[in-house]
Protein backbone atom coordinates (compact mmCIF):
# COMPACT_ATOMS: atom_id res chain seq x y z
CA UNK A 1 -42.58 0.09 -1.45
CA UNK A 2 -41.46 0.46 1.92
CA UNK A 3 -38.20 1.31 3.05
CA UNK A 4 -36.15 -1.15 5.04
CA UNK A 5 -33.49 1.49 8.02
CA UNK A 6 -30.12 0.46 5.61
CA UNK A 7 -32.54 2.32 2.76
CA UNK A 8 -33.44 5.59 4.83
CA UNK A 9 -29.40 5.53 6.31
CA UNK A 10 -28.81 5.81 2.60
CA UNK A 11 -31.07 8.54 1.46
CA UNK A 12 -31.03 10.57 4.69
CA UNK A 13 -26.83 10.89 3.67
CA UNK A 14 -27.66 11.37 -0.14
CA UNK A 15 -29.73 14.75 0.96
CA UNK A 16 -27.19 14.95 3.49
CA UNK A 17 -29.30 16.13 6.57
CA UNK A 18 -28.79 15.19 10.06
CA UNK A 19 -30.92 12.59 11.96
CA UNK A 20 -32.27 14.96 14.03
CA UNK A 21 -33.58 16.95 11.85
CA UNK A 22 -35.42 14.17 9.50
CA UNK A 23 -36.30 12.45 12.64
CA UNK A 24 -38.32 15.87 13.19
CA UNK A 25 -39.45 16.02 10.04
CA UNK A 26 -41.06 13.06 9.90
CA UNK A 27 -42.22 13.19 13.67
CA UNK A 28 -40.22 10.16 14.95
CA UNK A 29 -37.41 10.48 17.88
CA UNK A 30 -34.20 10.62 16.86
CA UNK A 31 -33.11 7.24 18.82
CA UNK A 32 -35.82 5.06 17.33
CA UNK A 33 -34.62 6.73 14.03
CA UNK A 34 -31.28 5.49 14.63
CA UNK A 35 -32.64 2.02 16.24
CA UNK A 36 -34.14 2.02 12.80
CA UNK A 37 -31.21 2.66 10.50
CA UNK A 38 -29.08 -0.04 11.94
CA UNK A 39 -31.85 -2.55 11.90
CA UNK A 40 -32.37 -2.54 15.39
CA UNK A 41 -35.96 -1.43 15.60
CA UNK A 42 -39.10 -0.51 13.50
CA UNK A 43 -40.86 2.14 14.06
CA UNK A 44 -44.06 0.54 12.17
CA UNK A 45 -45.84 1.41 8.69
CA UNK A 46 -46.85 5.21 9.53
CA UNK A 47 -43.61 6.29 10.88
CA UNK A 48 -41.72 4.79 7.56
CA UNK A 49 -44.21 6.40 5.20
CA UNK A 50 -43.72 9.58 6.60
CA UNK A 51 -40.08 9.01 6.52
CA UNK A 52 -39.98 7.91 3.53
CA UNK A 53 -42.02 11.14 2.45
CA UNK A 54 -39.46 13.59 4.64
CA UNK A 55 -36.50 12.08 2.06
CA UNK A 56 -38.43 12.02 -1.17
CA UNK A 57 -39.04 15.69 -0.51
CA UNK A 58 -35.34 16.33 0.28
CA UNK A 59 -34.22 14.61 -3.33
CA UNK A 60 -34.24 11.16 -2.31
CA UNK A 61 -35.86 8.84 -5.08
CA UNK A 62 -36.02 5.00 -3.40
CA UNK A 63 -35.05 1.88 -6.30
CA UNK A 64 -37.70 -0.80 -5.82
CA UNK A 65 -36.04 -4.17 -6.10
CA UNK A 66 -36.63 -6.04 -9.69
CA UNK A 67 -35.70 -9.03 -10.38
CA UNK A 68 -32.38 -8.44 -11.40
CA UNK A 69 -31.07 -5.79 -8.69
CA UNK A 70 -31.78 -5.40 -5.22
CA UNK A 71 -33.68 -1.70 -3.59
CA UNK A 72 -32.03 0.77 -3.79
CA UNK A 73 -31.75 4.64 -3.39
CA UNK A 74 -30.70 7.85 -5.77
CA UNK A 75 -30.72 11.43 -5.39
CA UNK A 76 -32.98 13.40 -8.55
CA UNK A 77 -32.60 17.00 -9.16
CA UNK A 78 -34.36 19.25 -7.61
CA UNK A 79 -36.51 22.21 -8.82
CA UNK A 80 -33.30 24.75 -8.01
CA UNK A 81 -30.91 22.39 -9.92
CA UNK A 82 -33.24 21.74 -12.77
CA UNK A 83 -33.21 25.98 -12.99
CA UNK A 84 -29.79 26.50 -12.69
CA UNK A 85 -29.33 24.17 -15.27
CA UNK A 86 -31.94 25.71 -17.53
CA UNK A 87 -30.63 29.62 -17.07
CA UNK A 88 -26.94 27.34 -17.89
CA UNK A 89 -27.74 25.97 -21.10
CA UNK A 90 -28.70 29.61 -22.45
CA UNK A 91 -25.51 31.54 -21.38
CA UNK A 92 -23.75 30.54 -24.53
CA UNK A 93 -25.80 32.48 -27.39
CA UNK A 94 -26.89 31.46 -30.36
CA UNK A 95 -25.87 28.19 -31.93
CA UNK A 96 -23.63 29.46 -34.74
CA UNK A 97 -21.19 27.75 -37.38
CA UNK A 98 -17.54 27.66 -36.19
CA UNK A 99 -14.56 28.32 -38.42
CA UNK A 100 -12.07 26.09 -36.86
């Protein structure tokens, strides 16, 4: 699936990082990044791959469209979330019968 510039505007505020630094990232200037976002420009195949790749590793996760619902974008857990939440579920003890 590639990503269409509404898509990567999306994702790139989900992982909330600034253009400049995912137009770095992803080795595209930061004007043709935001040519791209509002539709304005394409910065071809290579350059949205690696974008696409820059916001997947930030916590992006990019919705193909089915038949029902158009593309879309989410943001997944990442590996420091999915630990916190781990080292969470143990603080309570042992499951135990309650009185009340």
């Amino acid at each position: 699936m590639q990503i269409s510039g509404k898509l990567a505007r999306a994702a790139r505020a989900l992982v909330e990082w600034p253009r400049d630094h995912v137009a770095r990232l992803a080795g595209i200037d930061t004007p043709m990044l935001a040519d791209f976002e509002a539709g304005r420009a394409d910065p071809g195949d290579d350059a949205k791959a690696r974008l696409r790749l820059v916001l997947e590793q930030g916590g992006a996760v990019f919705l193909p469209e089915d038949g029902e619902q158009g593309a879309g974008v989410r943001l997944k857990f990442t590996a420091r979330d999915v630990r916190a939440i781990n080292r969470m579920e143990g603080e309570g003890g042992p499951v135990g019968t309650d009185d009340v």
